[in-house]
PDB file of N, CA and C in Angstrom:
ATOM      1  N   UNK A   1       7.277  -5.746 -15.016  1.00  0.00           N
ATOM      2  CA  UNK A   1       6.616  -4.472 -14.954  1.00  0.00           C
ATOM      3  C   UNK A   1       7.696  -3.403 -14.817  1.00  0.00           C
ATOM      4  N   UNK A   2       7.667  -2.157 -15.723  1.00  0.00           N
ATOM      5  CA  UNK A   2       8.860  -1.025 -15.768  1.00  0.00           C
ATOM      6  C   UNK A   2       8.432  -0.197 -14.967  1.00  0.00           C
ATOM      7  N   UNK A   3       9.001   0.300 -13.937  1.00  0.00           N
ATOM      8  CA  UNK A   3       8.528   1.346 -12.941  1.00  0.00           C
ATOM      9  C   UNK A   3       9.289   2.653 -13.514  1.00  0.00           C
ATOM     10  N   UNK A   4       8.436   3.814 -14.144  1.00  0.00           N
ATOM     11  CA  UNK A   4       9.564   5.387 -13.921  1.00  0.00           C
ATOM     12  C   UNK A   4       8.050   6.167 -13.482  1.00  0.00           C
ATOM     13  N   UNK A   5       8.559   7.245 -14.392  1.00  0.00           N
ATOM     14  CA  UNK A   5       7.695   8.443 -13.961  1.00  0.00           C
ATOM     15  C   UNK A   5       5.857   8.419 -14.298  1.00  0.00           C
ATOM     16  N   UNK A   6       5.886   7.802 -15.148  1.00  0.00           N
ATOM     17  CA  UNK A   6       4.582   7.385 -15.989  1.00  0.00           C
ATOM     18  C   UNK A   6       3.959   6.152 -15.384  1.00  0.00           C
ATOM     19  N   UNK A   7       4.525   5.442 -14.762  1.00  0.00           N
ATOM     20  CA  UNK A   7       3.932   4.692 -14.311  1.00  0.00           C
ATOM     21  C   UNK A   7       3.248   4.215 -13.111  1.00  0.00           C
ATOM     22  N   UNK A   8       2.356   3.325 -12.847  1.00  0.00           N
ATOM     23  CA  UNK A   8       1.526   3.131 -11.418  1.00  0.00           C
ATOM     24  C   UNK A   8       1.641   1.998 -11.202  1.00  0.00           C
ATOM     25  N   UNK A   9       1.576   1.135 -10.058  1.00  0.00           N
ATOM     26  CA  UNK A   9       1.289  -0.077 -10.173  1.00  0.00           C
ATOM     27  C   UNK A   9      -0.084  -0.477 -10.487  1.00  0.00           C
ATOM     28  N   UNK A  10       0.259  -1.681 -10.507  1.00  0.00           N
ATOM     29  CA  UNK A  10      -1.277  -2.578 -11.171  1.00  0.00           C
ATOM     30  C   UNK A  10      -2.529  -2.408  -9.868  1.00  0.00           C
ATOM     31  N   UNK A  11      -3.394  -1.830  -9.866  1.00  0.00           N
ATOM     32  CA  UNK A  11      -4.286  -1.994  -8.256  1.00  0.00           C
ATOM     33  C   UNK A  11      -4.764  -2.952  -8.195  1.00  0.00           C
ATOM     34  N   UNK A  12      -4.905  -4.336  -9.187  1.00  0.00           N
ATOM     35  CA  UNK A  12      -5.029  -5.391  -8.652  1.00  0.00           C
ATOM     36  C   UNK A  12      -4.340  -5.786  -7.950  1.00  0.00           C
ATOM     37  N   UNK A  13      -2.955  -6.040  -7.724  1.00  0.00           N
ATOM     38  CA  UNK A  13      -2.007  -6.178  -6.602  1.00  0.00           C
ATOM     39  C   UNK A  13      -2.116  -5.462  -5.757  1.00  0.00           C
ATOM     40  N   UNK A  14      -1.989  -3.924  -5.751  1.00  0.00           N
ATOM     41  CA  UNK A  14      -2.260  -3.325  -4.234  1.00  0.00           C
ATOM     42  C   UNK A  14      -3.386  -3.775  -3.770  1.00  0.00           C
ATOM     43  N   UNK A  15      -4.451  -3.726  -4.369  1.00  0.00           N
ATOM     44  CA  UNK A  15      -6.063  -4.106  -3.659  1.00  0.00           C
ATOM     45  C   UNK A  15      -5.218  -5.692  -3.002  1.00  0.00           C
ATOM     46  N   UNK A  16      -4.508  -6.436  -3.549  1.00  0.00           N
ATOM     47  CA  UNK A  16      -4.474  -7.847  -2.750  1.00  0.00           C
ATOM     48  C   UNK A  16      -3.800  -7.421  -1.015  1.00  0.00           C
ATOM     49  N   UNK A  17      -3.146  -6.522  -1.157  1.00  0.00           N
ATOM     50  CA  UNK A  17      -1.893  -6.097  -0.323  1.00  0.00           C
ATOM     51  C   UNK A  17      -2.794  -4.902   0.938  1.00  0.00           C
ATOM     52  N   UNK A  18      -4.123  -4.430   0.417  1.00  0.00           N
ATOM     53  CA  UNK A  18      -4.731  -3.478   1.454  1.00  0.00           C
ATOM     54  C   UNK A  18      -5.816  -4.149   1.814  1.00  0.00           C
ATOM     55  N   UNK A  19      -6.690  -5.323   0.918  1.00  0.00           N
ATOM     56  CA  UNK A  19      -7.371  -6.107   1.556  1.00  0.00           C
ATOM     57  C   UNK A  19      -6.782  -7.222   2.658  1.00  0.00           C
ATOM     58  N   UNK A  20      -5.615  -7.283   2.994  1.00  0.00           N
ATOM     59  CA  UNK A  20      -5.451  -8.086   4.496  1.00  0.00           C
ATOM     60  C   UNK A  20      -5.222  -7.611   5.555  1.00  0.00           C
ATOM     61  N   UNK A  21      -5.488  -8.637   6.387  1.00  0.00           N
ATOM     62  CA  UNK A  21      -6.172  -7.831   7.418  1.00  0.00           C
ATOM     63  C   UNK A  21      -5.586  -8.765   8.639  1.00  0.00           C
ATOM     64  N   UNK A  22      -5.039  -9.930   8.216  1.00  0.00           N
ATOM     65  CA  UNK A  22      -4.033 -10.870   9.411  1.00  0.00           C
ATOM     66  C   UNK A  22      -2.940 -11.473   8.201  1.00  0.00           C
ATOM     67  N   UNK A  23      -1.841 -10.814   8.023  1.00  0.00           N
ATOM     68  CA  UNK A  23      -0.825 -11.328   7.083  1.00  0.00           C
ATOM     69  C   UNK A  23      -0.012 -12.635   7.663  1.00  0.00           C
ATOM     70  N   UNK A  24      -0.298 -13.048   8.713  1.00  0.00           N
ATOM     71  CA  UNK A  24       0.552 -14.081   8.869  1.00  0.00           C
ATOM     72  C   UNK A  24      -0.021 -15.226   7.978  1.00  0.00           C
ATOM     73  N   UNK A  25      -1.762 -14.998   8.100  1.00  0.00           N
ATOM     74  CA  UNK A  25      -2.871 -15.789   7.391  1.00  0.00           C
ATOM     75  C   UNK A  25      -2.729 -16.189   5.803  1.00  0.00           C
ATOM     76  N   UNK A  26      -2.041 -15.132   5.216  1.00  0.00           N
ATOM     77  CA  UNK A  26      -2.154 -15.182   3.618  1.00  0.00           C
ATOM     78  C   UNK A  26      -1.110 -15.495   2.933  1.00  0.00           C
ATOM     79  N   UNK A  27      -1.706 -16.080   1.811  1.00  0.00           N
ATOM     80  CA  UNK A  27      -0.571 -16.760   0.840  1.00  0.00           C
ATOM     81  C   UNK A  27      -0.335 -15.093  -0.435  1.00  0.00           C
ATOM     82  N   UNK A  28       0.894 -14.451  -0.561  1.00  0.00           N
ATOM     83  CA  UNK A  28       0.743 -13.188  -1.627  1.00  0.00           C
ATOM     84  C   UNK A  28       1.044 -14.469  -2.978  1.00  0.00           C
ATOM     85  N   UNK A  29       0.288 -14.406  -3.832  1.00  0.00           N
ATOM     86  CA  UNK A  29       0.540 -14.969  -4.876  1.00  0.00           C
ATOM     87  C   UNK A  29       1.510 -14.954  -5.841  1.00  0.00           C
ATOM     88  N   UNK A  30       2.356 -16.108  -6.278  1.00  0.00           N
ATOM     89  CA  UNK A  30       3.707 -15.925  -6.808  1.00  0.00           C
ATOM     90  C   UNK A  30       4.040 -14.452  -7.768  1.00  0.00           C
ATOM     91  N   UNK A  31       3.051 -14.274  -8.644  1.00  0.00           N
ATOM     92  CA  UNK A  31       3.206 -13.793  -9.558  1.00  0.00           C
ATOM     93  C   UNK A  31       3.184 -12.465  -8.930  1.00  0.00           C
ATOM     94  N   UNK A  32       2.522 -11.872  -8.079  1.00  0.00           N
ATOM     95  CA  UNK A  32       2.444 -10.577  -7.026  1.00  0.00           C
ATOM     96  C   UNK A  32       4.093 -10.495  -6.386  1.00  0.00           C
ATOM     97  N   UNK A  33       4.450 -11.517  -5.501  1.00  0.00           N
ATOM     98  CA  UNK A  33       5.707 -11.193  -5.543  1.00  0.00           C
ATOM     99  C   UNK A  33       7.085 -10.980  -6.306  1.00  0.00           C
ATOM    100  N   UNK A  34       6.524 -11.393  -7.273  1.00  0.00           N
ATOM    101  CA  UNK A  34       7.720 -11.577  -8.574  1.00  0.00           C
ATOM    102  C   UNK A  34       7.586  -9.926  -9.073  1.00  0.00           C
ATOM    103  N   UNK A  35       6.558  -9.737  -9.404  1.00  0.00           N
ATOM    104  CA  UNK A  35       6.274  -8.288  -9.781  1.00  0.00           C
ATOM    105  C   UNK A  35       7.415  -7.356  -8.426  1.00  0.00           C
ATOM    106  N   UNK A  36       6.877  -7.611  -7.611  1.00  0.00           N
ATOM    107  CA  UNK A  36       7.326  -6.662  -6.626  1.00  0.00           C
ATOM    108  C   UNK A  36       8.263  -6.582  -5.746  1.00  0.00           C
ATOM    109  N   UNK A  37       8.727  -7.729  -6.433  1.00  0.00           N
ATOM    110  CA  UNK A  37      10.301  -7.868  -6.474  1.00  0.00           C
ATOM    111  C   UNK A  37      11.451  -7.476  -7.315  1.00  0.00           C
ATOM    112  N   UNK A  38      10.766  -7.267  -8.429  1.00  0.00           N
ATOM    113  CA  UNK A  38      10.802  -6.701  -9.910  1.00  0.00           C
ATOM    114  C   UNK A  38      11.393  -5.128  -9.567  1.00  0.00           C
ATOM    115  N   UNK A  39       9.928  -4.124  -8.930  1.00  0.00           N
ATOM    116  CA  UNK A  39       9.789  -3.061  -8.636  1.00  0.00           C
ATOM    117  C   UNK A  39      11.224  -2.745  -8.000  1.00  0.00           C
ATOM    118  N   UNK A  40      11.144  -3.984  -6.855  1.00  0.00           N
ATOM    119  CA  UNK A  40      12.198  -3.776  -5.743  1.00  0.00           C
ATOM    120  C   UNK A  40      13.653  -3.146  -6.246  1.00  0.00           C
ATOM    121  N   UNK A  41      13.781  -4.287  -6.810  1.00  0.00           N
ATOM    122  CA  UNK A  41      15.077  -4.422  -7.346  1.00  0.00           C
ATOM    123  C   UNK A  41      15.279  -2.585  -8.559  1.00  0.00           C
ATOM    124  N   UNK A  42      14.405  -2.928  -9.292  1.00  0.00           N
ATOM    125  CA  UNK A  42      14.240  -1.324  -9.975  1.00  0.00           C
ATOM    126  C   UNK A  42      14.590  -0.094  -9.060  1.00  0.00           C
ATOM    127  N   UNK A  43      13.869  -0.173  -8.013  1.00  0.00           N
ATOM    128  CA  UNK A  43      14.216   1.192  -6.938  1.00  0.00           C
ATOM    129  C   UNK A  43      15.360   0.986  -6.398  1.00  0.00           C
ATOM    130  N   UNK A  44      15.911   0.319  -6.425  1.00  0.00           N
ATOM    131  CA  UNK A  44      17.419  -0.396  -5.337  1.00  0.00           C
ATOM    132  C   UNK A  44      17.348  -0.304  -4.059  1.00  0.00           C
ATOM    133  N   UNK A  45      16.751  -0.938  -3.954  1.00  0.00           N
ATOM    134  CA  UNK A  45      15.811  -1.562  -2.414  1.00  0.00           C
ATOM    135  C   UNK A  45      16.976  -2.209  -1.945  1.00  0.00           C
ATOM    136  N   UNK A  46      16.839  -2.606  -0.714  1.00  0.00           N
ATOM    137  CA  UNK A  46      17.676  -3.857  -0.376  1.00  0.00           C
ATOM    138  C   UNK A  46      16.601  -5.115  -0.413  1.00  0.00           C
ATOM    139  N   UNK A  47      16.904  -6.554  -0.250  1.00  0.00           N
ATOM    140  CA  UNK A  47      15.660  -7.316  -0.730  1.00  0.00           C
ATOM    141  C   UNK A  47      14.983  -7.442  -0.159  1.00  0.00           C
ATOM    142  N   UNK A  48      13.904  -7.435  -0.607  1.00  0.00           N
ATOM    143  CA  UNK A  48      12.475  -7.924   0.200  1.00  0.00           C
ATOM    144  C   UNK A  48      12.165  -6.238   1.333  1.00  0.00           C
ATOM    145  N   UNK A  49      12.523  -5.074   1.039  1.00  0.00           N
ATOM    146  CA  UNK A  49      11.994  -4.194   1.474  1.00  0.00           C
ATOM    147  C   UNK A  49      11.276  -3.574   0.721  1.00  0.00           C
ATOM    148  N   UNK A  50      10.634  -3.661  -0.348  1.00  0.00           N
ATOM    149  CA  UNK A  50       9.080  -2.944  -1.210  1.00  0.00           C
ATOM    150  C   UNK A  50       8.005  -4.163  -0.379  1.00  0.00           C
ATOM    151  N   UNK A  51       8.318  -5.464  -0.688  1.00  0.00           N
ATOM    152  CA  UNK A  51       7.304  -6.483  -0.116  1.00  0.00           C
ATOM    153  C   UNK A  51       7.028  -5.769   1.527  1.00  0.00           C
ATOM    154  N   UNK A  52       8.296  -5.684   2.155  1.00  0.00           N
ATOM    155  CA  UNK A  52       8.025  -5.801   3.689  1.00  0.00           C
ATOM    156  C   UNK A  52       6.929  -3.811   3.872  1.00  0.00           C
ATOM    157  N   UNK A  53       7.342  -2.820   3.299  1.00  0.00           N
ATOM    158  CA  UNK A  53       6.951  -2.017   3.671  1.00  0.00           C
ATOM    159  C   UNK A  53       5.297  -1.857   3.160  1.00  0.00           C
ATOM    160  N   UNK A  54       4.653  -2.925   2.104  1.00  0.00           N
ATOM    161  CA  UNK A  54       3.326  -2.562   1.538  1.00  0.00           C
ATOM    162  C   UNK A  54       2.938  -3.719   2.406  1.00  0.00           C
ATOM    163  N   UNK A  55       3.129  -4.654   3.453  1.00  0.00           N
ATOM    164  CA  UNK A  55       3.014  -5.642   4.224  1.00  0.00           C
ATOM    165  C   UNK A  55       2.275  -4.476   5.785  1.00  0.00           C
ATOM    166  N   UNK A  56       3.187  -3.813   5.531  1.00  0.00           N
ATOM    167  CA  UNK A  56       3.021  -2.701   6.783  1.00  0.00           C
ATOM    168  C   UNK A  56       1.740  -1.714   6.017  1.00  0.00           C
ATOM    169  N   UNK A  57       2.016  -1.140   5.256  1.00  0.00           N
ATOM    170  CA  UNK A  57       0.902  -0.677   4.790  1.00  0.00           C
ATOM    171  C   UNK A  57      -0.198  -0.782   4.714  1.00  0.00           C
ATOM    172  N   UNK A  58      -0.704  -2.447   4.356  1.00  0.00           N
ATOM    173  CA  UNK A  58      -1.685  -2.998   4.438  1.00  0.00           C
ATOM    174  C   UNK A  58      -2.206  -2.723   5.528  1.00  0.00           C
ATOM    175  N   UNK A  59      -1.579  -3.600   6.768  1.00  0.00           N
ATOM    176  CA  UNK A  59      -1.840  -3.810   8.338  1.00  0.00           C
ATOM    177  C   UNK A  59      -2.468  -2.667   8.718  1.00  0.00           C
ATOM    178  N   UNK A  60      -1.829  -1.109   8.115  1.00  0.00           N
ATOM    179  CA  UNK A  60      -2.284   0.030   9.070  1.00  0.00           C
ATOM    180  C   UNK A  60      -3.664   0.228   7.800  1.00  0.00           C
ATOM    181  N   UNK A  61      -3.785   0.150   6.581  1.00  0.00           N
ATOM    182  CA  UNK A  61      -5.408   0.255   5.689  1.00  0.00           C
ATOM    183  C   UNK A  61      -6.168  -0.380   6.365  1.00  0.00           C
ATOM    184  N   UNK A  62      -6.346  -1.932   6.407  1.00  0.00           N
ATOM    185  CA  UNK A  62      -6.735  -2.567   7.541  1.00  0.00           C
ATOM    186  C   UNK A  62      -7.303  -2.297   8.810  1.00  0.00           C
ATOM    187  N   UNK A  63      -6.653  -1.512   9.524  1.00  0.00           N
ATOM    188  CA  UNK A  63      -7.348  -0.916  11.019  1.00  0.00           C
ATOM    189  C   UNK A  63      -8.221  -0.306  10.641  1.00  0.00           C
ATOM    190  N   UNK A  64      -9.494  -0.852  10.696  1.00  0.00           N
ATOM    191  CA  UNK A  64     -10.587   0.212  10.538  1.00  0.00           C
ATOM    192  C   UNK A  64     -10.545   1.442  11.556  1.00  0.00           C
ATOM    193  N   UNK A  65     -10.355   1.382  12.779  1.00  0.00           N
ATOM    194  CA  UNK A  65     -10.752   2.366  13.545  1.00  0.00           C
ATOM    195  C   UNK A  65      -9.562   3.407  13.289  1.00  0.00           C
ATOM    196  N   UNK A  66      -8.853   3.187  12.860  1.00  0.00           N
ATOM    197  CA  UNK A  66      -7.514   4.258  12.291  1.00  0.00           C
ATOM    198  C   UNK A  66      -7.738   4.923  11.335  1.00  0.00           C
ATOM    199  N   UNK A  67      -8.472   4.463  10.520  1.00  0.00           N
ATOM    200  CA  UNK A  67      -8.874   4.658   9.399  1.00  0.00           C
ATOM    201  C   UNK A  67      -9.964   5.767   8.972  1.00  0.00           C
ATOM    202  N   UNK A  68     -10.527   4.892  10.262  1.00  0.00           N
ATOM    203  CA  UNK A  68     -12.036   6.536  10.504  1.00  0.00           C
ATOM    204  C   UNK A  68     -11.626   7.535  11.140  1.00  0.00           C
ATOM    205  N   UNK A  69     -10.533   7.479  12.176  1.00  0.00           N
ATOM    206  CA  UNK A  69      -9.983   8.645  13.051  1.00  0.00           C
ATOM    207  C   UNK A  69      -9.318   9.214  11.739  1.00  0.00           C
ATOM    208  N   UNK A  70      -8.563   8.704  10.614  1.00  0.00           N
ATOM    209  CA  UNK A  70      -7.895   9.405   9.709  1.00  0.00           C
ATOM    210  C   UNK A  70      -8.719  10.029   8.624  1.00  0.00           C
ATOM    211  N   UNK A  71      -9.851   9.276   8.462  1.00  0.00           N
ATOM    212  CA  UNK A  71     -10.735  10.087   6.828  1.00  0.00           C
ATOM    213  C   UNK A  71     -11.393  11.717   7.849  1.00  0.00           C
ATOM    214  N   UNK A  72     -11.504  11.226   9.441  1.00  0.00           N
ATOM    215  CA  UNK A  72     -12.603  12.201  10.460  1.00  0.00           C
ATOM    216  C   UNK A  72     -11.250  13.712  10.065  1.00  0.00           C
ATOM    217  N   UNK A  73     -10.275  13.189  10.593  1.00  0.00           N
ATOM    218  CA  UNK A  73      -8.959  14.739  10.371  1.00  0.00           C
ATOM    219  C   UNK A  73      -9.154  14.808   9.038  1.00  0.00           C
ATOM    220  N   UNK A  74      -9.204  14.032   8.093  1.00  0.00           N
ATOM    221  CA  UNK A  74      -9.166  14.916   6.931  1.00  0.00           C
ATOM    222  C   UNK A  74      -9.736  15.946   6.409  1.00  0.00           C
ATOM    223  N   UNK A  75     -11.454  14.973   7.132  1.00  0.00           N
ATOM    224  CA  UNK A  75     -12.881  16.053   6.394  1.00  0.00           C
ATOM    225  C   UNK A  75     -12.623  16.765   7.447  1.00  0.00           C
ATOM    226  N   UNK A  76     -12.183  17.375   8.520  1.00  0.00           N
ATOM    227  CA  UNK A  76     -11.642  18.534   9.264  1.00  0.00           C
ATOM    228  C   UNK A  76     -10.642  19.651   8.900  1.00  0.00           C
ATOM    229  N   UNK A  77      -9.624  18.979   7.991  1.00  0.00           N
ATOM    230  CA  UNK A  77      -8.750  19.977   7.439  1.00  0.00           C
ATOM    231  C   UNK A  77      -9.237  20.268   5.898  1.00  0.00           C
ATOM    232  N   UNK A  78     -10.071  19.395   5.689  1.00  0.00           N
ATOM    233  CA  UNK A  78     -10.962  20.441   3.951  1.00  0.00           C
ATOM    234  C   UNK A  78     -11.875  21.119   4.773  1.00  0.00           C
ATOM    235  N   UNK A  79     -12.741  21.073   5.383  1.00  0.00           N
ATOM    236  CA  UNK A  79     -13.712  21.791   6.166  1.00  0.00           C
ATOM    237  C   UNK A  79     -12.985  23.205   6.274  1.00  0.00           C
ATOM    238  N   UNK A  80     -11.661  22.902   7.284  1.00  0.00           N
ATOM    239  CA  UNK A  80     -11.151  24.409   7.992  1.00  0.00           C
ATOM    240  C   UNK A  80     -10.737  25.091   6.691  1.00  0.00           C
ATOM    241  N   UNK A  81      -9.686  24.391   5.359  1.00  0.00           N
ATOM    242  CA  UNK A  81      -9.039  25.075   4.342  1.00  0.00           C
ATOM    243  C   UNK A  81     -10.528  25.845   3.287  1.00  0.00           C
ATOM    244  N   UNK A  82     -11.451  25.274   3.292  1.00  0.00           N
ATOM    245  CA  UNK A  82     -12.774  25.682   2.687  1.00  0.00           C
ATOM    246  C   UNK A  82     -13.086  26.888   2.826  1.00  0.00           C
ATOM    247  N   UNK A  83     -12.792  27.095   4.125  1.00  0.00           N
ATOM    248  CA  UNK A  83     -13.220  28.320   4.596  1.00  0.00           C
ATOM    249  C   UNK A  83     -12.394  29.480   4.361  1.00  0.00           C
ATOM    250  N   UNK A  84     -10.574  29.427   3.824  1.00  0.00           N
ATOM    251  CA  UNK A  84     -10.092  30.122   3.649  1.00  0.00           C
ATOM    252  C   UNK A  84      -9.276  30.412   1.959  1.00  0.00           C
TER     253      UNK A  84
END
């Protein structure tokens, strides 16, 4: 997969990577890490830091209750900017 300006990743892979919810639990499927190792290496990562930081990512999508405290500030700051 070519990562520049035009491009996105696949959201079948992210959806694998924001649907977990206990990562010690899950197997990421070869072909998911190969990709995103791929990426890695493209950005000049050091290794295994694109895997480790969408690992973290997940964990915090995951927290539901973080999640609602975060969508609750949002519809608070379109609410307040609405008004001006």
């Amino acid at each position: 997969m070519d990562v520049d300006s035009n491009d996105t990743l696949d959201l079948e892979y992210l959806w694998i990577f924001v649907n977990i919810k206990h990562m010690e639990q899950i197997t990421i499927p070869d072909e998911v890490v190969e990709e995103v190792d791929e990426c890695n290496e493209q950005l000049r990562l050091k290794d295994g830091e694109l895997l480790s930081i969408l690992k973290r990512l997940a964990t915090i999508v995951a927290d539901e209750e973080y999640m609602a405290e975060l969508l609750a500030i949002n519809n608070k700051v379109v609410q307040l900017s609405a008004g001006h």
